[in-house]
C-alpha atoms as a PDB file:
ATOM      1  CA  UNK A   1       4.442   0.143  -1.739  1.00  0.00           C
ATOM      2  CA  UNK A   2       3.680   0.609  -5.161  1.00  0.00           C
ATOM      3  CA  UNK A   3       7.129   2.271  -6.240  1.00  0.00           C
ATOM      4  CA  UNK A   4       8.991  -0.272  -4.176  1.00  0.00           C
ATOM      5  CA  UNK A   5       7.871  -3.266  -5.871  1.00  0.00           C
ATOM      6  CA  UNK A   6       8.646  -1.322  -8.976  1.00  0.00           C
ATOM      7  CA  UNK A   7      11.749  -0.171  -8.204  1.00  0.00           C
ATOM      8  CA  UNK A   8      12.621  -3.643  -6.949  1.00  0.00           C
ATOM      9  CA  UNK A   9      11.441  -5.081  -9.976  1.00  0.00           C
ATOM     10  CA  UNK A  10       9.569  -7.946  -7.726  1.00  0.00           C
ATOM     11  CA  UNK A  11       6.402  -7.599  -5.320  1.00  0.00           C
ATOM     12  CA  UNK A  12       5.574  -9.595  -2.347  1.00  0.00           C
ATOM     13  CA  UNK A  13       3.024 -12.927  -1.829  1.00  0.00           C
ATOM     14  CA  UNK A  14       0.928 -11.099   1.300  1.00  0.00           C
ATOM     15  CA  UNK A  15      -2.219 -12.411   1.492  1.00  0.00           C
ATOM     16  CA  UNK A  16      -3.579  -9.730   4.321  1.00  0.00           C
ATOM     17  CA  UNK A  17      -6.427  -7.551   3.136  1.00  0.00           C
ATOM     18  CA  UNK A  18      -6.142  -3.923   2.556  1.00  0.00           C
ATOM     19  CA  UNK A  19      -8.047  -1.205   4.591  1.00  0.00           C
ATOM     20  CA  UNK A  20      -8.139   1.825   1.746  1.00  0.00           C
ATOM     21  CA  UNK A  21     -10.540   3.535   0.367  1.00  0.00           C
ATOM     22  CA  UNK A  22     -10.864   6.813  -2.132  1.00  0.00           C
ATOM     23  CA  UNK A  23     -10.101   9.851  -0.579  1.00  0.00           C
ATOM     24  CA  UNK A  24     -12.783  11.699  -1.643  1.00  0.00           C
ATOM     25  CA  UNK A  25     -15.766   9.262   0.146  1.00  0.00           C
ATOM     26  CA  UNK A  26     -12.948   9.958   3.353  1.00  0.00           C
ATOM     27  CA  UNK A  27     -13.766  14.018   3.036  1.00  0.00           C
ATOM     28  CA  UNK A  28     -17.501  12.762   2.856  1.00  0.00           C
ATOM     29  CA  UNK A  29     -17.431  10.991   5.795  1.00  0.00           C
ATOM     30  CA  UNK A  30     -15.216  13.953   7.623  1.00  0.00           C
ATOM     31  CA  UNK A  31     -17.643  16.228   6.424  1.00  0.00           C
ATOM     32  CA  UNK A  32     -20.775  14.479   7.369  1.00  0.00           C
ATOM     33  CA  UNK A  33     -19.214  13.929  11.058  1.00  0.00           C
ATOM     34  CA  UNK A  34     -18.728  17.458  11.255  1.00  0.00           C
ATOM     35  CA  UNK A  35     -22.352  18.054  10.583  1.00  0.00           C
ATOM     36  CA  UNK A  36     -23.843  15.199  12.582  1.00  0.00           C
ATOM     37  CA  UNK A  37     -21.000  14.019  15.494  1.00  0.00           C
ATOM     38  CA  UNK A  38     -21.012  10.033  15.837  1.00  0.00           C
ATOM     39  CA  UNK A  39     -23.436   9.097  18.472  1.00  0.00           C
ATOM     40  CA  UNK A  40     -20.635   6.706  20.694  1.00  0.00           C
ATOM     41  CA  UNK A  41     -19.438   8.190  23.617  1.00  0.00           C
ATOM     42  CA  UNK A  42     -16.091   9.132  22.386  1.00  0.00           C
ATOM     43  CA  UNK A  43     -17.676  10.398  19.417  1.00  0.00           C
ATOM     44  CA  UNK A  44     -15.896   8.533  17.019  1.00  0.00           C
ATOM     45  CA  UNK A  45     -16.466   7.895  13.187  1.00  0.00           C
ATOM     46  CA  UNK A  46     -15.128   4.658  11.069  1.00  0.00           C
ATOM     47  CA  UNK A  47     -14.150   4.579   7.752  1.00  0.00           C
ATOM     48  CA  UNK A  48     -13.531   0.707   6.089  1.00  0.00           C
ATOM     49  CA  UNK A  49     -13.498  -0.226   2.676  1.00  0.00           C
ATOM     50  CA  UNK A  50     -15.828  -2.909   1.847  1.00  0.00           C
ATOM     51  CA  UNK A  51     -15.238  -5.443  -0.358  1.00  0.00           C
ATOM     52  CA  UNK A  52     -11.343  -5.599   1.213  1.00  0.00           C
ATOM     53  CA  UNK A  53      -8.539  -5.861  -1.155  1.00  0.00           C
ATOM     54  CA  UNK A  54      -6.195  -8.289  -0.747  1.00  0.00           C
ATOM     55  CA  UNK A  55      -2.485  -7.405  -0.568  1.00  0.00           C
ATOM     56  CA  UNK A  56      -1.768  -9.789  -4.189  1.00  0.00           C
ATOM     57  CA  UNK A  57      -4.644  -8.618  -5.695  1.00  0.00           C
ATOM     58  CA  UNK A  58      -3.711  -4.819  -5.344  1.00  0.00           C
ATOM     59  CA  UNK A  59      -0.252  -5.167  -6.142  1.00  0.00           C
ATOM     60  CA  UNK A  60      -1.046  -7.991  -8.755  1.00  0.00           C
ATOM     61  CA  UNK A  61      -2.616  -4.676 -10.991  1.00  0.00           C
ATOM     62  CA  UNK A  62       1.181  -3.862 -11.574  1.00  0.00           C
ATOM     63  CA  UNK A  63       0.811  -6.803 -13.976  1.00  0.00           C
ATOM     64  CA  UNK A  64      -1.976  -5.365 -15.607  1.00  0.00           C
ATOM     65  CA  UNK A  65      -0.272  -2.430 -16.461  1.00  0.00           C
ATOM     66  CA  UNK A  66       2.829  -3.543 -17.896  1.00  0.00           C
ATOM     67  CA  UNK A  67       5.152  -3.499 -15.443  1.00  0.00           C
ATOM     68  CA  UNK A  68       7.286  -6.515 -15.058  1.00  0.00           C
ATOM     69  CA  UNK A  69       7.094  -7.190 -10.987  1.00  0.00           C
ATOM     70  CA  UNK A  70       6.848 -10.688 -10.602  1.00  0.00           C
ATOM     71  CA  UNK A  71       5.255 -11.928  -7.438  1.00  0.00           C
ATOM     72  CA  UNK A  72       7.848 -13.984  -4.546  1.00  0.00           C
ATOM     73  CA  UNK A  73       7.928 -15.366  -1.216  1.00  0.00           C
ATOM     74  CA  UNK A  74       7.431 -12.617   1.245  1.00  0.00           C
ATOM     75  CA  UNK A  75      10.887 -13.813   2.835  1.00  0.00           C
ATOM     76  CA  UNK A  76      12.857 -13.581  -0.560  1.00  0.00           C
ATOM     77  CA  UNK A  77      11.260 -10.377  -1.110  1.00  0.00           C
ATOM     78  CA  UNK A  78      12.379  -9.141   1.998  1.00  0.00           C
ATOM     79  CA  UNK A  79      15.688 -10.463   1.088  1.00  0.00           C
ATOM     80  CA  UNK A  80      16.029  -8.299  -1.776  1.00  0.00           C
ATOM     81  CA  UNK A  81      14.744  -5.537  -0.359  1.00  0.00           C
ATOM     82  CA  UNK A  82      17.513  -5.575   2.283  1.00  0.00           C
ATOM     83  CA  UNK A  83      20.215  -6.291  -0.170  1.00  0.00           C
ATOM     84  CA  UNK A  84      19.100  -3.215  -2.567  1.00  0.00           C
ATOM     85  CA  UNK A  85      19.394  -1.001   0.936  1.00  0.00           C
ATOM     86  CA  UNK A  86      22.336  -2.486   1.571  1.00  0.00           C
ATOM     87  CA  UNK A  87      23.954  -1.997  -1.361  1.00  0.00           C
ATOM     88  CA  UNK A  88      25.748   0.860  -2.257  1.00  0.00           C
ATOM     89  CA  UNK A  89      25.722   5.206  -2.048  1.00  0.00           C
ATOM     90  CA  UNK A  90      21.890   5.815  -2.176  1.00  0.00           C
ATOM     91  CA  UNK A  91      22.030   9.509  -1.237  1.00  0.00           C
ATOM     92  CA  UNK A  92      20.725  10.537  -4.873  1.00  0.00           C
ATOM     93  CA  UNK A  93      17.051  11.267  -5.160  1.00  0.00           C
ATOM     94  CA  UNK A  94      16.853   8.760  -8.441  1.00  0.00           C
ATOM     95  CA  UNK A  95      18.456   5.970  -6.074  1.00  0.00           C
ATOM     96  CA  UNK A  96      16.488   6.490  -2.998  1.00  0.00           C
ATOM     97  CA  UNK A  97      13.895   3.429  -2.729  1.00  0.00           C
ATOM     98  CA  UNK A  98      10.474   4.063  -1.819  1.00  0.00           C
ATOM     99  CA  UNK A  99      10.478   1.213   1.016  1.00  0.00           C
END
């Protein structure tokens, strides 16, 4: 999602919160489930970031960084997107977008 808004040179207004977290406390959790199984009957572990990101504050770091990726309307995003797809040979690997 990342590369696509860069590539794009725009990034979405999505308000919906983002379920990630580091991959390394995911092994932890994988590793401790292995070691002591989840006590549910179908044995199953969760794994939810807490505090939630929100979709314009994670992409809104592109800012931060120095890329220029203004934020739009989901629907003019979406928009662009399309027409960038749409738009001519994109076989290349330097042409292929990331969405």
């Amino acid at each position: 999602m990342i590369k696509g808004c860069i590539q794009l040179s725009a990034r979405p207004n999505i308000n919906n919160t983002v379920n990630m977290v580091p991959v390394d406390h995911v092994a932890r959790v994988v590793i401790a489930s292995a070691f002591h199984p989840p006590c549910t009957p179908l044995g199953v572990a969760q794994v939810t970031g807490h505090p939630r990101l929100r979709f314009n504050q994670f992409l809104g770091t592109l800012q931060t960084y120095g890329y220029d990726v203004p934020q739009m309307d989901y629907v003019p995003w979406s928009r662009l997107l399309e027409q960038y797809v749409n738009e001519g040979n994109h076989n290349d690997k330097e042409s292929q977008h990331a969405l």
